[in-house]
PDB file of N, CA and C in Angstrom:
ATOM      1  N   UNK A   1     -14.283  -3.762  16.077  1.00  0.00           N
ATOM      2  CA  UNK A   1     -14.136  -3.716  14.633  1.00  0.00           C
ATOM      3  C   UNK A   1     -12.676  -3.851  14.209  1.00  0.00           C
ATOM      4  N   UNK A   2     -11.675  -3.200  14.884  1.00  0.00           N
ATOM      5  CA  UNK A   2     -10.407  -3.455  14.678  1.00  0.00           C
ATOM      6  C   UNK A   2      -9.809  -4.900  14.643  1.00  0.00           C
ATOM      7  N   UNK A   3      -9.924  -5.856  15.743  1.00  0.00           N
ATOM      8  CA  UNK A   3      -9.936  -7.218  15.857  1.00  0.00           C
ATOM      9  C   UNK A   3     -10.211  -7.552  14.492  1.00  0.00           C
ATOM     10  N   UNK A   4     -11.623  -7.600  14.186  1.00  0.00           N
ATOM     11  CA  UNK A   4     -12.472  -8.404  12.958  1.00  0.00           C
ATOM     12  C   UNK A   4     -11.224  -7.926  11.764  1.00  0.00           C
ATOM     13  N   UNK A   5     -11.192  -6.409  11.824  1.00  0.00           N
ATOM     14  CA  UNK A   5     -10.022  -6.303  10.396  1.00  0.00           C
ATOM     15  C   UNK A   5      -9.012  -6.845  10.289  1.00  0.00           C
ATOM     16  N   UNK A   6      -7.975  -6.434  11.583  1.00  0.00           N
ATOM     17  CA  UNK A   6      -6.946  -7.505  11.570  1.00  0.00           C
ATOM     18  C   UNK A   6      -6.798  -8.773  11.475  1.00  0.00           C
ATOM     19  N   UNK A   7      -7.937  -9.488  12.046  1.00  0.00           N
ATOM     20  CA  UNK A   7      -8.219 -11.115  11.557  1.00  0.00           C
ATOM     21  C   UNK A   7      -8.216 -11.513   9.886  1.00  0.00           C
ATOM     22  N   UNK A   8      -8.747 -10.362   9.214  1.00  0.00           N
ATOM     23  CA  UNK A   8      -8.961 -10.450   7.837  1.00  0.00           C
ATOM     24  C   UNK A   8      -7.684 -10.621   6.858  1.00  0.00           C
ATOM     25  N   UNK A   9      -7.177  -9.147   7.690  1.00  0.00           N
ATOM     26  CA  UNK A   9      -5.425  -9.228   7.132  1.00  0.00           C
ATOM     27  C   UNK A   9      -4.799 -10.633   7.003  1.00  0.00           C
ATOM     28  N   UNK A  10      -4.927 -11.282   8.899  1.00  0.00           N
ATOM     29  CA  UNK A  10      -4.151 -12.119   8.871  1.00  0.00           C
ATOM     30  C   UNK A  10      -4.452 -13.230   7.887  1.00  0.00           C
ATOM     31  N   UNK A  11      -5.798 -13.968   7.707  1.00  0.00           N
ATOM     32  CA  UNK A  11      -6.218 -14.569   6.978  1.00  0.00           C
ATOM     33  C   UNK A  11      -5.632 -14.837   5.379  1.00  0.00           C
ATOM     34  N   UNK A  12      -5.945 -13.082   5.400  1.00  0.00           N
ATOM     35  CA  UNK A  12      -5.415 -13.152   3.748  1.00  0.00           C
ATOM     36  C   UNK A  12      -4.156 -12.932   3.385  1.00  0.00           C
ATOM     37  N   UNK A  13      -3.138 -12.746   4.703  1.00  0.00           N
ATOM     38  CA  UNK A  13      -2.076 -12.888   4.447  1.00  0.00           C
ATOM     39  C   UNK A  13      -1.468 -14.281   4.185  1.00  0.00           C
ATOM     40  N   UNK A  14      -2.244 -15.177   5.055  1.00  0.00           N
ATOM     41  CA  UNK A  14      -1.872 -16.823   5.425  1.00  0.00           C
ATOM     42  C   UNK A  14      -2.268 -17.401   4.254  1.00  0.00           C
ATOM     43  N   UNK A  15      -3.154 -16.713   3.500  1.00  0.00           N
ATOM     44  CA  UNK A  15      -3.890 -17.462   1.750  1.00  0.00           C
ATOM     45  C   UNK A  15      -3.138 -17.031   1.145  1.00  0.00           C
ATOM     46  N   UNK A  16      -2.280 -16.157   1.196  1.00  0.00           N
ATOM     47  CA  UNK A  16      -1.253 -15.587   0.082  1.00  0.00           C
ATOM     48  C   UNK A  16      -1.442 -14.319  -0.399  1.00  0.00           C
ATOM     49  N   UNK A  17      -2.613 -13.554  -0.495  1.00  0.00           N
ATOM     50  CA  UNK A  17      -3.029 -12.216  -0.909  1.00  0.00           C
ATOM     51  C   UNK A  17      -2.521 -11.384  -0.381  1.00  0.00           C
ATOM     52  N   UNK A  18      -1.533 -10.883   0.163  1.00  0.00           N
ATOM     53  CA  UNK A  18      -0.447  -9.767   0.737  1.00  0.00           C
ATOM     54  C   UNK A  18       0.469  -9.742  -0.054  1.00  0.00           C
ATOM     55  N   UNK A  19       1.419  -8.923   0.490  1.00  0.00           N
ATOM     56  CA  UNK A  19       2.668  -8.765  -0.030  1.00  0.00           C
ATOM     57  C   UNK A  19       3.373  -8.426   1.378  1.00  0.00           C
ATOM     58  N   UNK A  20       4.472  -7.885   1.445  1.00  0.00           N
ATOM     59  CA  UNK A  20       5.236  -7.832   2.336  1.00  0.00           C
ATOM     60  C   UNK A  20       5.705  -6.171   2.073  1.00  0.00           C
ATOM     61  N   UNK A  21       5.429  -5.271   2.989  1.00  0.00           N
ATOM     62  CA  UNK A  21       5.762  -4.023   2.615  1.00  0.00           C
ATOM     63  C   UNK A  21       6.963  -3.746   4.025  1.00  0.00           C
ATOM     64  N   UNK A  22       8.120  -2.960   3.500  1.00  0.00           N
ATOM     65  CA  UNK A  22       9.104  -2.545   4.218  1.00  0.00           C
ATOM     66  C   UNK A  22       8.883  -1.129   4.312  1.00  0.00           C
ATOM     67  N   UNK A  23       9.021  -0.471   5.840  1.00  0.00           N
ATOM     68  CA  UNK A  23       9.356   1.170   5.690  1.00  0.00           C
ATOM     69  C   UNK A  23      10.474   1.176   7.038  1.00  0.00           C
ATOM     70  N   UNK A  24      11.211   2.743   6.800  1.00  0.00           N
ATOM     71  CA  UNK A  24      11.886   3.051   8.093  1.00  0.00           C
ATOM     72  C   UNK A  24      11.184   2.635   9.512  1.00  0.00           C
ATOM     73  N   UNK A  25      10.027   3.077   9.259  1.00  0.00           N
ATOM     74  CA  UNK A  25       9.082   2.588  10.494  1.00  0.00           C
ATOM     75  C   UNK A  25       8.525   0.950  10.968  1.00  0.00           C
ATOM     76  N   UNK A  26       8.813   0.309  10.282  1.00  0.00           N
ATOM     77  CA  UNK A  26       8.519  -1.445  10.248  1.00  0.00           C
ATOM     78  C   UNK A  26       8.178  -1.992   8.944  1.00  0.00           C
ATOM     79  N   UNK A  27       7.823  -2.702   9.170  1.00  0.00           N
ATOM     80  CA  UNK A  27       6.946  -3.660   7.887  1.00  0.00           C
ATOM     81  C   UNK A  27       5.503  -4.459   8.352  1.00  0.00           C
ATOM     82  N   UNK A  28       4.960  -4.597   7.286  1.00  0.00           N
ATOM     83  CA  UNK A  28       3.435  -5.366   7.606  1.00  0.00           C
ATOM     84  C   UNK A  28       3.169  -6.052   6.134  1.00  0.00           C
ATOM     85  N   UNK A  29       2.081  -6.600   5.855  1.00  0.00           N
ATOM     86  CA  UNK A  29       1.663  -7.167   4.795  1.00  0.00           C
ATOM     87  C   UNK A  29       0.416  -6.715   4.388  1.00  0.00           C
ATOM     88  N   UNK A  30       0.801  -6.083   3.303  1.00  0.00           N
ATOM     89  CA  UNK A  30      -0.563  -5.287   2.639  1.00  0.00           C
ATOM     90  C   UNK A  30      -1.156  -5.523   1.353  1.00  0.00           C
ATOM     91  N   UNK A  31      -1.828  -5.209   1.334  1.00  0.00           N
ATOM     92  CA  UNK A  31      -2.853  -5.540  -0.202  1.00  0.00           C
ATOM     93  C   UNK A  31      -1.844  -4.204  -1.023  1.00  0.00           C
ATOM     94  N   UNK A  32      -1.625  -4.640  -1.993  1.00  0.00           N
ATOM     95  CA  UNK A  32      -0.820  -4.226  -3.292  1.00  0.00           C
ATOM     96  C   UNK A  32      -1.226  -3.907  -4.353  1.00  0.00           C
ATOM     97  N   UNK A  33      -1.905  -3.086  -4.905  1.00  0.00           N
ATOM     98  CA  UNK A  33      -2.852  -2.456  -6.457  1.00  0.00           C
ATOM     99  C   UNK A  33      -1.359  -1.728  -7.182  1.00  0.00           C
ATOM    100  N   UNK A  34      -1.882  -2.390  -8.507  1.00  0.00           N
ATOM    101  CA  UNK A  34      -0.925  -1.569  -9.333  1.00  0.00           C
ATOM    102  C   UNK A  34      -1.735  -2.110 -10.496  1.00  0.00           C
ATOM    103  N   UNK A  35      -2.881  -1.630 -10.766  1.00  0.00           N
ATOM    104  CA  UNK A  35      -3.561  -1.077 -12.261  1.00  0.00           C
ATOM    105  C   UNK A  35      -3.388   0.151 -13.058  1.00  0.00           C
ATOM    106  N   UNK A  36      -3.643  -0.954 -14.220  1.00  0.00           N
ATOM    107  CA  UNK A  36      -3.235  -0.272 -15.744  1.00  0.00           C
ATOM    108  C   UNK A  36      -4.158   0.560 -16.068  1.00  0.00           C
ATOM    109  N   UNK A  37      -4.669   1.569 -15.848  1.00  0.00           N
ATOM    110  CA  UNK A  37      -5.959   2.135 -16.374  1.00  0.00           C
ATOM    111  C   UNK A  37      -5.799   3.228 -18.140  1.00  0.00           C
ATOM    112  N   UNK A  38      -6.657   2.993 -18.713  1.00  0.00           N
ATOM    113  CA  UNK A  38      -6.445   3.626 -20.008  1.00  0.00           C
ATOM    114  C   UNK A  38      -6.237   5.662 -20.036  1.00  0.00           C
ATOM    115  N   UNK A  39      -5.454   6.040 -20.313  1.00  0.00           N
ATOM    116  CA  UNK A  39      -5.413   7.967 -20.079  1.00  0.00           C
ATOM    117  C   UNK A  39      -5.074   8.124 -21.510  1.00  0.00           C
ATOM    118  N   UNK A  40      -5.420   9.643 -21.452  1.00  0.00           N
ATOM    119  CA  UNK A  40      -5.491  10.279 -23.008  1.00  0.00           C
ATOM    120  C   UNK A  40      -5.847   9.542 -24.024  1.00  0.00           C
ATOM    121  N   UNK A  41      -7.149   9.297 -23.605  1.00  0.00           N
ATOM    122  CA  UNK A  41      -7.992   8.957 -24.832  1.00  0.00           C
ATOM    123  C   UNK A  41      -7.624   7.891 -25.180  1.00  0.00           C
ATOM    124  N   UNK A  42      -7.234   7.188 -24.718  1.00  0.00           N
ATOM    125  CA  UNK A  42      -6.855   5.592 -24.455  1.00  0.00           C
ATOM    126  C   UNK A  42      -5.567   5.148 -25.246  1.00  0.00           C
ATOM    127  N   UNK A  43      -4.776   6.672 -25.187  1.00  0.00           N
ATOM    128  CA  UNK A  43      -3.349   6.361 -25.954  1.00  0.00           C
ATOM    129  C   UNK A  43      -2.138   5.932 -25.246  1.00  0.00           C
ATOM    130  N   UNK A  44      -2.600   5.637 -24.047  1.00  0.00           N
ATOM    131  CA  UNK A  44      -1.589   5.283 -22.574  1.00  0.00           C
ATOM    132  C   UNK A  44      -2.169   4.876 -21.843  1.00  0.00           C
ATOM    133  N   UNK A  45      -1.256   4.144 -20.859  1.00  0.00           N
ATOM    134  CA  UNK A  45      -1.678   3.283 -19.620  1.00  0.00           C
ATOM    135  C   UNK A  45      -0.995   3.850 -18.736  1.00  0.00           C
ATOM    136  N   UNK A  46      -2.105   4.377 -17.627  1.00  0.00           N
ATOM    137  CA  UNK A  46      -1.408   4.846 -16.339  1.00  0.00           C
ATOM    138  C   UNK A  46      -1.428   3.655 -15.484  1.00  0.00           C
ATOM    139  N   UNK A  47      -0.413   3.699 -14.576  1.00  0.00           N
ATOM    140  CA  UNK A  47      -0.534   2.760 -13.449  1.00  0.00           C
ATOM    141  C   UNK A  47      -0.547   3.654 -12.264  1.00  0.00           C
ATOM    142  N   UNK A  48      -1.703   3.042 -11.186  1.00  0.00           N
ATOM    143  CA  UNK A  48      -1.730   3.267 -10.323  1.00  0.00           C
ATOM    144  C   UNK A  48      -1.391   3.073  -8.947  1.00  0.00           C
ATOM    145  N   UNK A  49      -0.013   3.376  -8.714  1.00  0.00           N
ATOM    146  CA  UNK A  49       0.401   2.160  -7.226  1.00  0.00           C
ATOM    147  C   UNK A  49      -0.807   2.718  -6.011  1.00  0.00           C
ATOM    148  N   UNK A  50      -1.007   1.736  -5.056  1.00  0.00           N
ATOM    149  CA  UNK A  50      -1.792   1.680  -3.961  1.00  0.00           C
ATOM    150  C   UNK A  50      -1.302   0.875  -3.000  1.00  0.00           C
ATOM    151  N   UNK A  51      -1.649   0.899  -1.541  1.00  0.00           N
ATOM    152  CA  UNK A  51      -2.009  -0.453  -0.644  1.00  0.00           C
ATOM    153  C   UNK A  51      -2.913  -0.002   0.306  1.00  0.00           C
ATOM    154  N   UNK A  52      -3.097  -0.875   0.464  1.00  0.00           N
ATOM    155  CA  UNK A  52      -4.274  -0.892   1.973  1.00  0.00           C
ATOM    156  C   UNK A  52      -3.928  -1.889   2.855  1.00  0.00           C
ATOM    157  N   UNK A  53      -3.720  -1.544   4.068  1.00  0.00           N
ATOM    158  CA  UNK A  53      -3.371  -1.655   5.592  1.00  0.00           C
ATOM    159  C   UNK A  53      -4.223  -1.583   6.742  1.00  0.00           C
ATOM    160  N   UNK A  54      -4.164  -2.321   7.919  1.00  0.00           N
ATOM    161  CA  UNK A  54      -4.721  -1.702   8.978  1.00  0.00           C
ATOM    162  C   UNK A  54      -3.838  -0.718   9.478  1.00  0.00           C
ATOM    163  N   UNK A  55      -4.913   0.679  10.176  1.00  0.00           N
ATOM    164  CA  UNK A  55      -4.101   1.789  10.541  1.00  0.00           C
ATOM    165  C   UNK A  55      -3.348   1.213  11.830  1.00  0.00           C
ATOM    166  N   UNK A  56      -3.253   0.301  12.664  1.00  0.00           N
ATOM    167  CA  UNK A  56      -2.112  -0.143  13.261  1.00  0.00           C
ATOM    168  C   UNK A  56      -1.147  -0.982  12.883  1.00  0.00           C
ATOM    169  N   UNK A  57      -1.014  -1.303  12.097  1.00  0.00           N
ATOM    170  CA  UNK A  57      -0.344  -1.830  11.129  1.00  0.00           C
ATOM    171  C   UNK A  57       1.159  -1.229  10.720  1.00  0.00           C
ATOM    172  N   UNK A  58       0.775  -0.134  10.012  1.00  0.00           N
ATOM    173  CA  UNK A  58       2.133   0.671  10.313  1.00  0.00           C
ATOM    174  C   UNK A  58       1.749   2.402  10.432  1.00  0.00           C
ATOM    175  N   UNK A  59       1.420   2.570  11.449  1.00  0.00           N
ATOM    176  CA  UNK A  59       0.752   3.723  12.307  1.00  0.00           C
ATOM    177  C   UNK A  59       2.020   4.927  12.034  1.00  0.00           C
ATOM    178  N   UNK A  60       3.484   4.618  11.394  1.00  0.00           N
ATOM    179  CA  UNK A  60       3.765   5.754  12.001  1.00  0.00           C
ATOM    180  C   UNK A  60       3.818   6.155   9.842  1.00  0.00           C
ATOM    181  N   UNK A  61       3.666   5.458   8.802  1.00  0.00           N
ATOM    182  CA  UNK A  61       3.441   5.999   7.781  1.00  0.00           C
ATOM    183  C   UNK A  61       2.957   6.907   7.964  1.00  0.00           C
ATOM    184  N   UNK A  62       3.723   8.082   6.541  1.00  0.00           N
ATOM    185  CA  UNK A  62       3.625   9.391   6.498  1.00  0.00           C
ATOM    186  C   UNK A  62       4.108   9.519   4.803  1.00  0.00           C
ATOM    187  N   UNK A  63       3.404  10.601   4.070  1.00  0.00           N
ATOM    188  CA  UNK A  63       3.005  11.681   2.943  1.00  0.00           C
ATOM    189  C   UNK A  63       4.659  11.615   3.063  1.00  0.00           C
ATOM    190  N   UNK A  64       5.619  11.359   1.823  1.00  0.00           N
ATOM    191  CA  UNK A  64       7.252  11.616   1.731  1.00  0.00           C
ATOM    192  C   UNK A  64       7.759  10.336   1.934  1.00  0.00           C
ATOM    193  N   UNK A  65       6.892   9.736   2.690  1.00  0.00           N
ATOM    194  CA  UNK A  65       7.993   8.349   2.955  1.00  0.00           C
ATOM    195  C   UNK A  65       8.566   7.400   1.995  1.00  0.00           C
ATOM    196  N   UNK A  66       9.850   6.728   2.059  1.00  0.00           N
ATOM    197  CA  UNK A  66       9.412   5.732   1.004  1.00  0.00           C
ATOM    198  C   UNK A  66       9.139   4.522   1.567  1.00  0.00           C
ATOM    199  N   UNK A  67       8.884   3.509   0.626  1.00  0.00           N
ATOM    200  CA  UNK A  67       8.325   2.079   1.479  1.00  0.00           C
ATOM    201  C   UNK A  67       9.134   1.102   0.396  1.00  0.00           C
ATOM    202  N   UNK A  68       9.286   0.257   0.446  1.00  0.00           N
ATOM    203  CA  UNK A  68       9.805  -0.970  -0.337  1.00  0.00           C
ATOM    204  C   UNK A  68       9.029  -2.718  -0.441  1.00  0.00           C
ATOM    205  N   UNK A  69       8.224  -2.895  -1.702  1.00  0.00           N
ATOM    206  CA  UNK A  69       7.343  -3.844  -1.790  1.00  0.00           C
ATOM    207  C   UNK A  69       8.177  -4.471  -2.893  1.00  0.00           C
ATOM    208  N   UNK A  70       8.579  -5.891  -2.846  1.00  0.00           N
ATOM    209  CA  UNK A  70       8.985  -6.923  -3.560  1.00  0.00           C
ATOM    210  C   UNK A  70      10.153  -6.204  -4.165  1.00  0.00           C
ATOM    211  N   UNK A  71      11.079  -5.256  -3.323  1.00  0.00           N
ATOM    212  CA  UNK A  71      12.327  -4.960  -3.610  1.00  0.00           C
ATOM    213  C   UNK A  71      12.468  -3.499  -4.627  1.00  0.00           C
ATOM    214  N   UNK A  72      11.239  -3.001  -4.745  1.00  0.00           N
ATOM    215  CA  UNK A  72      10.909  -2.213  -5.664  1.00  0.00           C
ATOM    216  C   UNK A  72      10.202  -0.762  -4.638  1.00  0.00           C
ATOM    217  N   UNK A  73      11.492   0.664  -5.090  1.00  0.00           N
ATOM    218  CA  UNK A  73      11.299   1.545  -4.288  1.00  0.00           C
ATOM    219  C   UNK A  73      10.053   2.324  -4.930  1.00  0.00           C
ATOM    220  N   UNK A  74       9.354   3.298  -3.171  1.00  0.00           N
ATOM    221  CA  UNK A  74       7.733   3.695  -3.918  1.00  0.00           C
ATOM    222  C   UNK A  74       8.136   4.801  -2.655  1.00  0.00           C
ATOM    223  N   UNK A  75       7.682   5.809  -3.673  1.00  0.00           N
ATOM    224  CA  UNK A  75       7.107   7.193  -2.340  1.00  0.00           C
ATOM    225  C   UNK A  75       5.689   7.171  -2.271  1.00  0.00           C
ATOM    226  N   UNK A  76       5.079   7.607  -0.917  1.00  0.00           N
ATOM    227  CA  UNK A  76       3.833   7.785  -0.224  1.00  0.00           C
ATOM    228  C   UNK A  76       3.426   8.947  -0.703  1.00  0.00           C
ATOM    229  N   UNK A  77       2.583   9.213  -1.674  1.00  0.00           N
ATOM    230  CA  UNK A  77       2.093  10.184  -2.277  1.00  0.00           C
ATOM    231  C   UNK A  77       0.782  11.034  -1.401  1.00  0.00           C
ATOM    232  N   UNK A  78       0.205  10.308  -0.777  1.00  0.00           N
ATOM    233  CA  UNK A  78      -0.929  10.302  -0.345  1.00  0.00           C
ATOM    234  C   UNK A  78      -1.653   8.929   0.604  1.00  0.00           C
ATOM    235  N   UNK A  79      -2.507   9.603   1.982  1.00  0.00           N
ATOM    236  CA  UNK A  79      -2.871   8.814   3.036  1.00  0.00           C
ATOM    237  C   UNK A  79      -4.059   8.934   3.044  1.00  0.00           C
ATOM    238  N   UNK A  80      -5.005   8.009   3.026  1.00  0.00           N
ATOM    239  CA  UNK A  80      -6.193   8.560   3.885  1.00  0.00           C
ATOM    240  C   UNK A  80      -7.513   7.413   4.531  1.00  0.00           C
ATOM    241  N   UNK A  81      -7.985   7.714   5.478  1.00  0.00           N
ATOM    242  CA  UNK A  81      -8.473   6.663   6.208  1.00  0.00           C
ATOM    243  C   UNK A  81      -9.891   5.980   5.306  1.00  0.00           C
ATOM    244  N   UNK A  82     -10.260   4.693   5.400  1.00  0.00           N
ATOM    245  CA  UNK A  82     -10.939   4.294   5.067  1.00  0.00           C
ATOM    246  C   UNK A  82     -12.255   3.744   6.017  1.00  0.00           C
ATOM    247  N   UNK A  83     -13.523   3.793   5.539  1.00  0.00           N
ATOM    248  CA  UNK A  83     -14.306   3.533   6.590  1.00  0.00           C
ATOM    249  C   UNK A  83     -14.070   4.146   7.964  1.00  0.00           C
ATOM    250  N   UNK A  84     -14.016   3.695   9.012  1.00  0.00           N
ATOM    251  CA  UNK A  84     -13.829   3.798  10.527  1.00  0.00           C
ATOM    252  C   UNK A  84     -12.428   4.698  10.547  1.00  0.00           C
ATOM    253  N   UNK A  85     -12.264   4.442   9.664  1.00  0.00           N
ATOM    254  CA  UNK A  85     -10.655   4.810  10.093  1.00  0.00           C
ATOM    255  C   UNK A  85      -9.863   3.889  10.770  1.00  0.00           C
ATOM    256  N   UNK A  86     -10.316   2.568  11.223  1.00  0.00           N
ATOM    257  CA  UNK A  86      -9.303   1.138  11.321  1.00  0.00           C
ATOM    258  C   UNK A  86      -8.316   0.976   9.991  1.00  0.00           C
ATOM    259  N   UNK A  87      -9.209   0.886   9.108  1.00  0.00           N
ATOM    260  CA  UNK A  87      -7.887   0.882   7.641  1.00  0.00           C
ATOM    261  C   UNK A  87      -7.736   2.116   7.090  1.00  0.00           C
ATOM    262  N   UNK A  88      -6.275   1.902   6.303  1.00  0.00           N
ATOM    263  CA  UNK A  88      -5.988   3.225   5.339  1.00  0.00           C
ATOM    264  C   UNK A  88      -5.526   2.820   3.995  1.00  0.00           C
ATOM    265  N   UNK A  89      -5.329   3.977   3.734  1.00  0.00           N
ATOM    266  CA  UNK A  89      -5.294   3.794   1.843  1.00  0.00           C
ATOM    267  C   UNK A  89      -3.882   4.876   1.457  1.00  0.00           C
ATOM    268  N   UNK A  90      -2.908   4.104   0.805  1.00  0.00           N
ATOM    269  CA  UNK A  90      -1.728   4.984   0.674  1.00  0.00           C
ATOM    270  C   UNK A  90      -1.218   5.272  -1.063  1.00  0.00           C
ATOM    271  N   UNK A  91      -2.124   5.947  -1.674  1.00  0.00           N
ATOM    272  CA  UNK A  91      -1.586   6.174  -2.990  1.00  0.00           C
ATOM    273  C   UNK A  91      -0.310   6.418  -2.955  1.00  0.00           C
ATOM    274  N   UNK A  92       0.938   5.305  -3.785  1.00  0.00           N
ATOM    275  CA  UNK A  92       2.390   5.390  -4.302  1.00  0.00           C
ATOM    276  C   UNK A  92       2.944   6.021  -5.629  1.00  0.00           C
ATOM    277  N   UNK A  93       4.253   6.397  -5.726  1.00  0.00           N
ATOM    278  CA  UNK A  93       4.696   6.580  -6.540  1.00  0.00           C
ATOM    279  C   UNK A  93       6.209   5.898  -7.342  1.00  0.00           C
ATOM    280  N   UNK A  94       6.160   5.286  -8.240  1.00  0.00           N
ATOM    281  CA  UNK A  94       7.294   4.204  -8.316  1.00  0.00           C
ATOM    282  C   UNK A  94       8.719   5.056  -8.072  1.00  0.00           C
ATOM    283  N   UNK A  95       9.497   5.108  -7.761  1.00  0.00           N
ATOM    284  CA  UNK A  95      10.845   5.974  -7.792  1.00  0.00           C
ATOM    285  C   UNK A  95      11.540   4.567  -8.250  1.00  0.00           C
ATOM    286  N   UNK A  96      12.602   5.419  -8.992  1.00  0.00           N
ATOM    287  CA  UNK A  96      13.699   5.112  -9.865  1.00  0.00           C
ATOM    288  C   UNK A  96      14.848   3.751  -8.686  1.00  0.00           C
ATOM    289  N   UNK A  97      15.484   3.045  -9.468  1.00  0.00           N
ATOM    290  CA  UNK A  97      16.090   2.119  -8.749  1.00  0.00           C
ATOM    291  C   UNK A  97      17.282   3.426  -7.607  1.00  0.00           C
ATOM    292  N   UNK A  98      17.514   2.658  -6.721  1.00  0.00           N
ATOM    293  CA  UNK A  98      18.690   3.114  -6.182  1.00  0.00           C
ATOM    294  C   UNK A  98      20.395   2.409  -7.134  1.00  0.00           C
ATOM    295  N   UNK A  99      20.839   3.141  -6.976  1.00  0.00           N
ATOM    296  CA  UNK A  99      21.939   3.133  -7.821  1.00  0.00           C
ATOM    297  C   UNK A  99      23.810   3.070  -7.143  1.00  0.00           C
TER     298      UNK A  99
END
């Protein structure tokens, strides 16, 4: 099952549907969510950063980290395995430019 996922990655990395994610620990190319969803009564738009990865992919991500997608810094808010636990799911948080 791992094979089959990573084939998928690669695929949809080679069609263009990735992005390119940087951490202390390496880089890989991950699926990238950042929806607008409606909050307080639809008087604001939250955004939600995300990605999804194979868990070998970048195995040593961790809860604190930051990561860097299209030059734009994000803390790892939250990890958690998906299905099998071959992929994972890393809710972000945008942090402020470096300065």
């Amino acid at each position: 099952m791992i094979a089959r996922l990573e084939a998928l990655y690669d695929a949809a990395d080679r069609a263009g549907l990735l992005v390119r994610a940087e951490t202390d620990g390496g880089s890989a190319s991950v699926e990238f969510r950042a929806p607008d969803e409606p909050v307080l009564d639809g008087l604001a738009l939250s955004a939600d950063y995300a990605i999804r990865y194979p868990a070998s992919a970048l195995p040593t991500l961790a809860v604190d980290d930051e990561i860097y997608i299209a030059g734009v810094r994000y803390q790892v808010r939250d990890i958690r395995a998906v299905g099998d636990g071959a992929e994972r799911r890393a809710d972000l948080t945008r942090l402020e430019p470096l300065r």
